[in-house]
C-alpha atoms as a PDB file:
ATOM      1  CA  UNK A   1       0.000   0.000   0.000  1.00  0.00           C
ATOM      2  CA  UNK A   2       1.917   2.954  -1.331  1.00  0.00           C
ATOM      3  CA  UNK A   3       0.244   5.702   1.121  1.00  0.00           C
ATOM      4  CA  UNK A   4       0.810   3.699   3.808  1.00  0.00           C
ATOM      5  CA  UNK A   5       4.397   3.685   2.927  1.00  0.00           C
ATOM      6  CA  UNK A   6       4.253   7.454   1.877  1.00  0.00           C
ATOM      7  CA  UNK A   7       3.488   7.941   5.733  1.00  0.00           C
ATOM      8  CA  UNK A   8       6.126   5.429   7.186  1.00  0.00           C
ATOM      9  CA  UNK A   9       8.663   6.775   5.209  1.00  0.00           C
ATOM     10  CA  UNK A  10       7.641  10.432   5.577  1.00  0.00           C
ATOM     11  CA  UNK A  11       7.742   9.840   9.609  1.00  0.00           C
ATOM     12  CA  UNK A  12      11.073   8.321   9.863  1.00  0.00           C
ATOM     13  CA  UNK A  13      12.777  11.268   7.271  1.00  0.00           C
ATOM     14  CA  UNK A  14      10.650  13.414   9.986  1.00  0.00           C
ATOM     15  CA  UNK A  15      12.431  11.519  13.005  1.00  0.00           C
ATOM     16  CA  UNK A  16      16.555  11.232  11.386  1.00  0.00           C
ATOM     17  CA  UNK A  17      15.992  15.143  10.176  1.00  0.00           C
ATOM     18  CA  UNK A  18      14.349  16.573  12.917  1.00  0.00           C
ATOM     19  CA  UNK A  19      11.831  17.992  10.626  1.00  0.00           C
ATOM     20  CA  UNK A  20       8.169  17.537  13.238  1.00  0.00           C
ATOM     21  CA  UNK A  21       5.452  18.986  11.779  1.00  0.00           C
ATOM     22  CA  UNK A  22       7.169  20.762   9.202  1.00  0.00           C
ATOM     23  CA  UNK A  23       5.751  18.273   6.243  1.00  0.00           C
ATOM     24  CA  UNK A  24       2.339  16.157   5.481  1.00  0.00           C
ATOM     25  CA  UNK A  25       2.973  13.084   6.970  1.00  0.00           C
ATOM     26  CA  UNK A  26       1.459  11.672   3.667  1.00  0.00           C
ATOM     27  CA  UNK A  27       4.366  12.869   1.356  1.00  0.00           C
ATOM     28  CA  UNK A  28       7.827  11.800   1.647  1.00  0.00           C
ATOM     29  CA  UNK A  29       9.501  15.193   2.065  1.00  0.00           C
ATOM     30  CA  UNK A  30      11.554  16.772  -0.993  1.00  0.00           C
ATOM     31  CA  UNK A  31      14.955  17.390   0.800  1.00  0.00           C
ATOM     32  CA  UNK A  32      17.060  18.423  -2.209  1.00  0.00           C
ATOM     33  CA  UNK A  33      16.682  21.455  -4.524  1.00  0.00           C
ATOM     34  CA  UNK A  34      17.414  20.859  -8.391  1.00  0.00           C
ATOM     35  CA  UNK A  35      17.926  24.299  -9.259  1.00  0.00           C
ATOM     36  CA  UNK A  36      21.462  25.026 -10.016  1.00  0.00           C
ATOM     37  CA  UNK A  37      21.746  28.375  -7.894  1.00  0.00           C
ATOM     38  CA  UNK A  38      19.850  27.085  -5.001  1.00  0.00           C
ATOM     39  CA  UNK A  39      22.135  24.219  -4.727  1.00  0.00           C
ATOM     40  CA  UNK A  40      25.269  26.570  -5.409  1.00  0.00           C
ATOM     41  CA  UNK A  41      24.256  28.570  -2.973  1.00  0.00           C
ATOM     42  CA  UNK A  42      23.481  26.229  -0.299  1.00  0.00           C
ATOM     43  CA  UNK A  43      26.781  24.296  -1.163  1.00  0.00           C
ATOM     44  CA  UNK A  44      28.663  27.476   0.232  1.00  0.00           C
ATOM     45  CA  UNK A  45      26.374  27.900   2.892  1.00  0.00           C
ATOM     46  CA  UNK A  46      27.333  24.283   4.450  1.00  0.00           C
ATOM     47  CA  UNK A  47      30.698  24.904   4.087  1.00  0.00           C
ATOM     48  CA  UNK A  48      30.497  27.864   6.336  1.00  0.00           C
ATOM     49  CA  UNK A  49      28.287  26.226   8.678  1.00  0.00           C
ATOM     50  CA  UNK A  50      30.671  23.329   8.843  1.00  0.00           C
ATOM     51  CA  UNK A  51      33.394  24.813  10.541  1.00  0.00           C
ATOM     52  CA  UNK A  52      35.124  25.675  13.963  1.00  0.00           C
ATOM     53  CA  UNK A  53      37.908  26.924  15.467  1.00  0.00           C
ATOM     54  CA  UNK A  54      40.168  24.637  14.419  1.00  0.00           C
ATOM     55  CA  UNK A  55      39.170  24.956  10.806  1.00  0.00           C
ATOM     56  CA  UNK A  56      37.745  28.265  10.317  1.00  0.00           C
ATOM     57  CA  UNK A  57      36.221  28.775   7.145  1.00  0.00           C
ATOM     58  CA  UNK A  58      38.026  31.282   4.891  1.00  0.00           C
ATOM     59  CA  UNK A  59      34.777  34.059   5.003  1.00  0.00           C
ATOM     60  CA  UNK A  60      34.511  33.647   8.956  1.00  0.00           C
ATOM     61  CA  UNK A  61      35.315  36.905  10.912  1.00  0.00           C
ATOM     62  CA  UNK A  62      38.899  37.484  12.857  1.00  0.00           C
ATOM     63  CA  UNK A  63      39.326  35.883  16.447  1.00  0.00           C
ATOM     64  CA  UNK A  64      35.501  35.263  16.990  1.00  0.00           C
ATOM     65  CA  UNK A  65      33.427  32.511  15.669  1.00  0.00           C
ATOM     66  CA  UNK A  66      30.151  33.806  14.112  1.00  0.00           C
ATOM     67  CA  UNK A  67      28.896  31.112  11.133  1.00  0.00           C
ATOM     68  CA  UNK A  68      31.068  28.452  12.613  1.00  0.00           C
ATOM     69  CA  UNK A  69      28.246  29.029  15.956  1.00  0.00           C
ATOM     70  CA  UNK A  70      25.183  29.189  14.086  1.00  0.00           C
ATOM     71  CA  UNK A  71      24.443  25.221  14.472  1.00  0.00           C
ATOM     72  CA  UNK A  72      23.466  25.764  17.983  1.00  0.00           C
ATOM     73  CA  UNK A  73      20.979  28.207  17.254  1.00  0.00           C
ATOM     74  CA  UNK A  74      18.930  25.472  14.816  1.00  0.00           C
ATOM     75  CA  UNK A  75      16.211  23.579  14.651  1.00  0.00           C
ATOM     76  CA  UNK A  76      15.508  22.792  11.495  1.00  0.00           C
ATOM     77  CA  UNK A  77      16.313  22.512   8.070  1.00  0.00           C
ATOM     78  CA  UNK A  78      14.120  21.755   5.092  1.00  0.00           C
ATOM     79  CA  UNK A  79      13.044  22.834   1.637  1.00  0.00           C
ATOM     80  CA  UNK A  80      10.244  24.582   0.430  1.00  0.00           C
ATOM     81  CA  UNK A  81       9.642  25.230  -2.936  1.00  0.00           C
ATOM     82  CA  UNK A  82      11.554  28.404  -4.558  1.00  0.00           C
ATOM     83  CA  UNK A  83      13.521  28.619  -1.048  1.00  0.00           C
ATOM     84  CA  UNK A  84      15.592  26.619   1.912  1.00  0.00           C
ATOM     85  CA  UNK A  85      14.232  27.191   4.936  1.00  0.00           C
ATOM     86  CA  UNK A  86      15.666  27.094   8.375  1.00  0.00           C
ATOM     87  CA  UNK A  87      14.103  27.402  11.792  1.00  0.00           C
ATOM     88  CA  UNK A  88      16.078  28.467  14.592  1.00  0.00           C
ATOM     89  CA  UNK A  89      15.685  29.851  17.860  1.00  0.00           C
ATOM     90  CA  UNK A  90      16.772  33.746  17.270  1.00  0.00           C
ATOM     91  CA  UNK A  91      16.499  34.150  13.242  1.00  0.00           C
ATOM     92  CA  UNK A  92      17.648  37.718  13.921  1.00  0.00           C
ATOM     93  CA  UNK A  93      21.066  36.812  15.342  1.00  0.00           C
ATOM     94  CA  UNK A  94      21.368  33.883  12.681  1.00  0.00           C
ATOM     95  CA  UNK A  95      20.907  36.686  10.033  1.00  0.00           C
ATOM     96  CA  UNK A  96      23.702  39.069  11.522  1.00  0.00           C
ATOM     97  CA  UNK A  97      26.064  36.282  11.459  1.00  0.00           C
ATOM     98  CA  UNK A  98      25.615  35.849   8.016  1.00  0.00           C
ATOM     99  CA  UNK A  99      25.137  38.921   6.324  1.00  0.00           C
ATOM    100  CA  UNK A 100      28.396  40.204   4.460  1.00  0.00           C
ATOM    101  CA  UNK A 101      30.091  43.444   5.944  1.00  0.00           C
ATOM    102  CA  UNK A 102      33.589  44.776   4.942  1.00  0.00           C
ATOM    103  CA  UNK A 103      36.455  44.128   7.701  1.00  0.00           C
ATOM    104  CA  UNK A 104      39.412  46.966   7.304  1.00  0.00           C
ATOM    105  CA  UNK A 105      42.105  44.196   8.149  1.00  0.00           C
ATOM    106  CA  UNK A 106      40.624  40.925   7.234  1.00  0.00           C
ATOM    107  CA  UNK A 107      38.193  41.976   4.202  1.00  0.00           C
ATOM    108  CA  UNK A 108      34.779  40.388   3.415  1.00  0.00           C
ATOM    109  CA  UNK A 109      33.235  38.101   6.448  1.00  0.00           C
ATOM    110  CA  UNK A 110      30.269  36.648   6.184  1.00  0.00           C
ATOM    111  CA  UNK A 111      28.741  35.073   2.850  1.00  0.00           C
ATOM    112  CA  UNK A 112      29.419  37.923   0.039  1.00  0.00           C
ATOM    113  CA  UNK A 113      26.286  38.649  -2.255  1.00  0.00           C
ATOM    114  CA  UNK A 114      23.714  38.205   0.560  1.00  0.00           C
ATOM    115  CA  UNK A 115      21.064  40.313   0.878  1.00  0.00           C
ATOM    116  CA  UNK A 116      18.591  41.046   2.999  1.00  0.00           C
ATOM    117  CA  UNK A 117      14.692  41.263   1.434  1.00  0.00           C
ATOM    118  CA  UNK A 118      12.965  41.963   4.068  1.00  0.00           C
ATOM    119  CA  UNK A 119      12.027  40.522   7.215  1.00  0.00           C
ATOM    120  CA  UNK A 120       8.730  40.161   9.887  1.00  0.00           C
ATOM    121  CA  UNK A 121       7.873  39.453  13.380  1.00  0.00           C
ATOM    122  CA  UNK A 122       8.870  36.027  12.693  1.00  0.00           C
ATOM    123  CA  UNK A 123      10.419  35.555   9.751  1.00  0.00           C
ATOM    124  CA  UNK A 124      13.916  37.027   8.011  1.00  0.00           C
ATOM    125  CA  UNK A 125      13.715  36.488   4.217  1.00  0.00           C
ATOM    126  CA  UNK A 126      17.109  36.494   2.474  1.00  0.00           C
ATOM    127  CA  UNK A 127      18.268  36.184  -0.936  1.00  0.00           C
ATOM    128  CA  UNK A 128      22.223  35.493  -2.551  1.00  0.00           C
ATOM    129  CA  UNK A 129      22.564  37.830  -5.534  1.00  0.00           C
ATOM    130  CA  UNK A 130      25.084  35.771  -7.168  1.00  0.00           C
ATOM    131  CA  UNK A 131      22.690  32.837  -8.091  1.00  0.00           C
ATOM    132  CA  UNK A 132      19.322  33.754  -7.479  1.00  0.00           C
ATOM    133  CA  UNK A 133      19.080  31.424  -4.477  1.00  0.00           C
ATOM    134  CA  UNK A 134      16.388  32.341  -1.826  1.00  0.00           C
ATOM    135  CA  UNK A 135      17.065  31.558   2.156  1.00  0.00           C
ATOM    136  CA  UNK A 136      14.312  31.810   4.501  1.00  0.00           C
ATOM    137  CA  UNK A 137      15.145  32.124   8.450  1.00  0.00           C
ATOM    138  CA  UNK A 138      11.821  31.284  10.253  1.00  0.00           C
ATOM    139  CA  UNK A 139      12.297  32.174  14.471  1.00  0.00           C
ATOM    140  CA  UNK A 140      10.699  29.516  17.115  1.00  0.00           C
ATOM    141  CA  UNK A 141       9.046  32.505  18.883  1.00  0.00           C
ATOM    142  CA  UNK A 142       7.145  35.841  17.163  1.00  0.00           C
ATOM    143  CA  UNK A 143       8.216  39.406  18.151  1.00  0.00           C
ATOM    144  CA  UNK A 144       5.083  41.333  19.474  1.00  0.00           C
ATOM    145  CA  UNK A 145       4.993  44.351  16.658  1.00  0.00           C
ATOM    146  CA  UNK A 146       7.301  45.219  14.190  1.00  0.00           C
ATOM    147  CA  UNK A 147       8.513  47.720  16.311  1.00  0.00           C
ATOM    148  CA  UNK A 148       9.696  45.590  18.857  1.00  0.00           C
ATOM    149  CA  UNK A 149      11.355  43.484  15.716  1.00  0.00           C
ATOM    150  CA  UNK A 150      12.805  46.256  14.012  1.00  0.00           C
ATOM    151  CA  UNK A 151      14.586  47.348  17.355  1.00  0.00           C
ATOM    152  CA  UNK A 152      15.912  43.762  17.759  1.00  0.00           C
ATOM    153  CA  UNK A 153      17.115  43.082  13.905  1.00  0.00           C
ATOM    154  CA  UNK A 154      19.066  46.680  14.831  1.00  0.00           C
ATOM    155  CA  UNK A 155      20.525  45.640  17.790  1.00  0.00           C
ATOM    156  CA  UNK A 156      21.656  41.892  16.368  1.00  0.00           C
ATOM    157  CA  UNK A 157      22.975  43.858  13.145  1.00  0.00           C
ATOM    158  CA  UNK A 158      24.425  47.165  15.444  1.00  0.00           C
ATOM    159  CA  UNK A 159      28.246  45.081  15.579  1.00  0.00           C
ATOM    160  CA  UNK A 160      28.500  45.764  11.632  1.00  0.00           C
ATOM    161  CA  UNK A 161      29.294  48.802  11.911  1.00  0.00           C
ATOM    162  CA  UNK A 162      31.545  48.645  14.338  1.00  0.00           C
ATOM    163  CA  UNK A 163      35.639  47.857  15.239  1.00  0.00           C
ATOM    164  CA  UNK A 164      36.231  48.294  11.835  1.00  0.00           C
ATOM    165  CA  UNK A 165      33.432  46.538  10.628  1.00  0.00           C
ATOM    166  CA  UNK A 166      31.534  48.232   7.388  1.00  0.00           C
ATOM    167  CA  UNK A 167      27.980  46.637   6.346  1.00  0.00           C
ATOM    168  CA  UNK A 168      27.955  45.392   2.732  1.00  0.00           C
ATOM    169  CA  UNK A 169      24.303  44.085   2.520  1.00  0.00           C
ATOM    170  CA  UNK A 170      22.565  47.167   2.171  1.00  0.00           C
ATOM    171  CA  UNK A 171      23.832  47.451  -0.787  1.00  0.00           C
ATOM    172  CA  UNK A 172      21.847  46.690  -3.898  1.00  0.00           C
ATOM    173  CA  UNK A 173      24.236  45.418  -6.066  1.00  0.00           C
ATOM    174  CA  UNK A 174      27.369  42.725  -5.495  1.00  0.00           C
ATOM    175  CA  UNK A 175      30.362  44.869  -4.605  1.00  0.00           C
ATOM    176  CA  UNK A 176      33.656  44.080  -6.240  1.00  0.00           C
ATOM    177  CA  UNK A 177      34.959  43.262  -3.374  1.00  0.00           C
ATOM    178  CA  UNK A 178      32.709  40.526  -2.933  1.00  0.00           C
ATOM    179  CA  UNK A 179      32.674  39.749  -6.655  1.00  0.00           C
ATOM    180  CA  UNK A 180      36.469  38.743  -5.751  1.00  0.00           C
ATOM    181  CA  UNK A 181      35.099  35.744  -3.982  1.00  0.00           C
ATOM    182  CA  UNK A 182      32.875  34.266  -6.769  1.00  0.00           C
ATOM    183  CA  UNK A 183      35.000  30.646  -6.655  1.00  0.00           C
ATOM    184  CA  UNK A 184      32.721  30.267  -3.357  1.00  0.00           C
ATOM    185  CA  UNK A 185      29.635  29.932  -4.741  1.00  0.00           C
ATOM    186  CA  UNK A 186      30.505  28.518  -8.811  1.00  0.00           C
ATOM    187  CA  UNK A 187      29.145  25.184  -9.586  1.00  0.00           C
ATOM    188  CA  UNK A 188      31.346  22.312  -9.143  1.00  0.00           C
ATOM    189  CA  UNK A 189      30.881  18.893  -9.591  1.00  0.00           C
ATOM    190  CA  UNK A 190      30.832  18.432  -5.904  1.00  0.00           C
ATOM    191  CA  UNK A 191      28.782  21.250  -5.497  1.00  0.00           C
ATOM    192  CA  UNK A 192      25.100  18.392  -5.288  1.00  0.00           C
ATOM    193  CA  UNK A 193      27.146  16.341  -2.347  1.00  0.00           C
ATOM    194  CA  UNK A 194      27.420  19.638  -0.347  1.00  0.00           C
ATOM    195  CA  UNK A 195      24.350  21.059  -0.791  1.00  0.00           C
ATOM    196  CA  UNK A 196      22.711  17.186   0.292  1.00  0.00           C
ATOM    197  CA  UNK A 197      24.924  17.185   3.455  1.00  0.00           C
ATOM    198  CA  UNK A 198      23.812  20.590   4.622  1.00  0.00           C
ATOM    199  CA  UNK A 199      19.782  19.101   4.294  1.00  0.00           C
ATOM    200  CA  UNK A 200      21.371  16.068   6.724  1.00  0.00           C
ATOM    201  CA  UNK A 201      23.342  18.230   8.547  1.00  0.00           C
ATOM    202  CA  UNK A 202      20.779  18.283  12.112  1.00  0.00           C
ATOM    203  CA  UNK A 203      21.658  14.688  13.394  1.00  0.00           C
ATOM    204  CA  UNK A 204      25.952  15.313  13.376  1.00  0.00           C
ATOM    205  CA  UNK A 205      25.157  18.082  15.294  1.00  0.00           C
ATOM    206  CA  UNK A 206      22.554  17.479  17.636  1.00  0.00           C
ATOM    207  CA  UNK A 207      21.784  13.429  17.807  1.00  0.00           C
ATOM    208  CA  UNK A 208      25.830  12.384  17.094  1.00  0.00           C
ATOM    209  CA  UNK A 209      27.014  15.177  19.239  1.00  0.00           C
ATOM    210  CA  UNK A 210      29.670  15.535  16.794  1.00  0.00           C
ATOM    211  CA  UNK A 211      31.656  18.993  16.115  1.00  0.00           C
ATOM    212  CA  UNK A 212      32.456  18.575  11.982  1.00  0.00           C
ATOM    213  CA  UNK A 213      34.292  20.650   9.455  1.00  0.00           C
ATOM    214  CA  UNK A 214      34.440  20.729   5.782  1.00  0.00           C
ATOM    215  CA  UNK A 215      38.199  20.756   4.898  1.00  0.00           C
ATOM    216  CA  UNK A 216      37.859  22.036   0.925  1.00  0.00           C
ATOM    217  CA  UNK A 217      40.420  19.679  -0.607  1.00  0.00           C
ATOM    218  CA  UNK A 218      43.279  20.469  -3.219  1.00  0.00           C
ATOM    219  CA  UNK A 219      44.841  18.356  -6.435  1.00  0.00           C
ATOM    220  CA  UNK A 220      46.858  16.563  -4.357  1.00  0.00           C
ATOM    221  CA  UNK A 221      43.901  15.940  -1.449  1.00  0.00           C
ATOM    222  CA  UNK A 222      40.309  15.078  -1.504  1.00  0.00           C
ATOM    223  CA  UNK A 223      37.728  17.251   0.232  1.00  0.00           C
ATOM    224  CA  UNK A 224      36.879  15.964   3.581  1.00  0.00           C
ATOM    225  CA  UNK A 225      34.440  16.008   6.677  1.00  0.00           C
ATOM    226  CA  UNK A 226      36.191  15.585   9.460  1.00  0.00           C
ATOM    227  CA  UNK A 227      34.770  15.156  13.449  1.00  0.00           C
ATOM    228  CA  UNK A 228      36.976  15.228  16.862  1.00  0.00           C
ATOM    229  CA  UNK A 229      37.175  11.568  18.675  1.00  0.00           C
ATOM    230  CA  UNK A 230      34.583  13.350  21.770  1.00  0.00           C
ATOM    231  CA  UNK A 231      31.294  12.053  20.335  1.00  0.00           C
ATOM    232  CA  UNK A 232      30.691   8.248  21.376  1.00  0.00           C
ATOM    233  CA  UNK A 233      28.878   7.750  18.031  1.00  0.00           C
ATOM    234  CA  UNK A 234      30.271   4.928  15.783  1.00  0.00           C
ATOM    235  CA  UNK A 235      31.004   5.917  12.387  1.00  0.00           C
ATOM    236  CA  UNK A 236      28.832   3.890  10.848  1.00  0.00           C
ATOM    237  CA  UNK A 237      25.926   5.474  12.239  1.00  0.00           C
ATOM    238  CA  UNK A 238      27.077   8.604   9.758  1.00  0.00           C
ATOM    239  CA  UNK A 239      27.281   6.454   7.046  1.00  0.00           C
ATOM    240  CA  UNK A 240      23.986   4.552   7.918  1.00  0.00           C
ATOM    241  CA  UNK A 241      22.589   7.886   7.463  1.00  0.00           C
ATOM    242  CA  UNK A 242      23.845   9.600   4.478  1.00  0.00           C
ATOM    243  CA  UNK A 243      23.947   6.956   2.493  1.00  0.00           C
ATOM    244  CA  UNK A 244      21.329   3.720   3.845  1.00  0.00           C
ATOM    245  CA  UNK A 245      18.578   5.497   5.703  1.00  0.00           C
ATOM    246  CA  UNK A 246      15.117   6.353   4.486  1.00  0.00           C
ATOM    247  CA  UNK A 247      16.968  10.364   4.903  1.00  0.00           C
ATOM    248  CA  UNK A 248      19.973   8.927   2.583  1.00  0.00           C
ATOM    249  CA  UNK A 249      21.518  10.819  -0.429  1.00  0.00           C
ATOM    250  CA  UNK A 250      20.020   9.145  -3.550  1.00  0.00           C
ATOM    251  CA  UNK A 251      22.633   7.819  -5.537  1.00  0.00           C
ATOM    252  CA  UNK A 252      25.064   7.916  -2.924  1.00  0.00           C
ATOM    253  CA  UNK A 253      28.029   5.648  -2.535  1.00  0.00           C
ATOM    254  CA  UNK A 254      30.707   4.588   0.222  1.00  0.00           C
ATOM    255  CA  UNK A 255      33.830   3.145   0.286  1.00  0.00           C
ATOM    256  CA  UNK A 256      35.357   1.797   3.404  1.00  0.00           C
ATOM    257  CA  UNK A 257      38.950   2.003   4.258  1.00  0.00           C
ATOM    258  CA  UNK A 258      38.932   1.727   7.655  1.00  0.00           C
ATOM    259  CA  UNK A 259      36.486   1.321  10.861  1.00  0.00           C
ATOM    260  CA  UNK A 260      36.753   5.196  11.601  1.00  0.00           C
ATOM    261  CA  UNK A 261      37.315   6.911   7.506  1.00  0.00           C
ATOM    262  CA  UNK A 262      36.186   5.824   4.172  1.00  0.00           C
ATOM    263  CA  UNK A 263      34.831   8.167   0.984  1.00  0.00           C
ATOM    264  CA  UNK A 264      31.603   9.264   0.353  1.00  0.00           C
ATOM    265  CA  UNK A 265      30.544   9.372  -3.463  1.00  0.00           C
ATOM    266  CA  UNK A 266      27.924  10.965  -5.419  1.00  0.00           C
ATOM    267  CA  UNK A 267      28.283  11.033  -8.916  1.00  0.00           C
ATOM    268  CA  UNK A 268      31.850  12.364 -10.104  1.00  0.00           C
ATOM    269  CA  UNK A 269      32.068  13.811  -6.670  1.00  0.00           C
ATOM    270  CA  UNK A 270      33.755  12.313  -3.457  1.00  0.00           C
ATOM    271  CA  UNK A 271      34.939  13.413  -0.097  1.00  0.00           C
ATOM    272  CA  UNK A 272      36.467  11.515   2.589  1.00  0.00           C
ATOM    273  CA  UNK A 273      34.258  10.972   6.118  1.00  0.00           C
ATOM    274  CA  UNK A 274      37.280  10.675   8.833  1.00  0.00           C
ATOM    275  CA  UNK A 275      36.286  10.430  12.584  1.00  0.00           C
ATOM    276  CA  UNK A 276      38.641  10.088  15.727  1.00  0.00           C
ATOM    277  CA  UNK A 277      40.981  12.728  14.448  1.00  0.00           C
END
């Protein structure tokens, strides 16, 4: 009975993602985008959400961690159609931390190109001028009047214009010092494995307890996603996941080479999962 499976499977993707109520439990949920921008777009945005101190992402701000913190802040991430959408406790902080602004000594921090459409007493609506892509920030509580919101969007934002700090997302065009940094968000062919690891992102954070980082690879070195040896979860469970679970990555592939690292494939694309580092 194909509904009845519709609803099994729906409810376990529900369950592994963290996703509640945020589907009809009679559809299994769409988790990737096919839209070339959207998944450019969200392919940069995991990479700067899967970072930390130890590997800071290149667009993070000097001696303070600002994307590489967002992951405590979330409770969700799905997609809708035309936009991803994320749910988080404080989409107003979330938002400052990503918004571009111009450092004096480091440059451009934060994700260049991102703009800010508008935003409600709930809900911060974003969009990356690069590639079209659309980013919805949906807050767990609603402000009481927008002039209770508008005063707390200014004082999450109020820290971009300071210590040096210029804003760059008022602007209505892409700046050419952000324009500098358009290798971040070009299409690549592992640009579809990114974007379907940030949609399976919730569980290594919150149910594996693990702390990842995307380590962009070179000629000589694959891309990886790397975890510290603190979380008690197996490796396998990470690979049960991503690529066997009713959440997996269709078309997906692993290789094992050993109990704690092995490559992850998807199409011409590969990066290497290494716990216990």
């Amino acid at each position: 009975m194909p509904h009845t499976t519709d609803k099994r499977v729906s409810k376990e993707v529900g369950r592994l993602l963290y996703l509640g109520r945020l589907h009809p439990t009679g559809d299994r949920p769409t988790l990737d985008p096919t839209d070339r921008g959207q998944l450019a777009f969200q392919a940069l945005l995991f990479e700067c959400l899967m970072s930390n101190r130890e590997y800071p992402h290149p667009l993070e701000q000097p001696q303070k961690s600002a994307m590489a913190s967002i992951s405590g802040y979330l409770n969700a991430i799905c997609h809708q159609p035309g936009h991803l959408e994320i749910h988080t406790n404080t989409a107003y902080r979330v938002t400052s931390r990503l918004l571009p602004f111009q450092h004096e000594d480091h440059g451009v921090c934060g994700i260049p190109g991102l703009r800010l459409i508008d935003f409600t007493c709930r809900r911060v609506r974003l969009i990356h001028l690069p590639t079209g892509a659309r980013l919805d920030l949906v807050d767990s509580q609603r402000w009481h009047g927008m002039d209770i919101a508008r005063m707390v969007f200014r004082q999450e934002t109020d820290w971009h214009k300071s210590n040096g700090r210029s804003p760059l997302w008022p602007r209505s065009v892409l700046t050419d010092e952000e324009a500098a940094h358009h290798a971040c968000w070009a299409y690549t062919t592992s640009t579809p494995l990114r974007s379907a690891l940030l949609m399976r992102s919730m569980p290594l954070w919150y149910r594996f307890d693990l702390v990842p980082a995307w380590v962009t690879g070179h000629p000589t070195r694959p891309d990886r996603l790397v975890w510290d040896a603190h979380s008690e979860t197996d490796h396998d469970r990470v690979v049960e996941l991503l690529v066997r679970s009713e959440a997996r990555i269709p078309g997906a592939r692993y290789r094992e080479k050993t109990s704690c690292s092995g490559t992850l494939e998807l199409g011409s694309s590969s990066a290497q999962l290494i716990s216990n580092v």
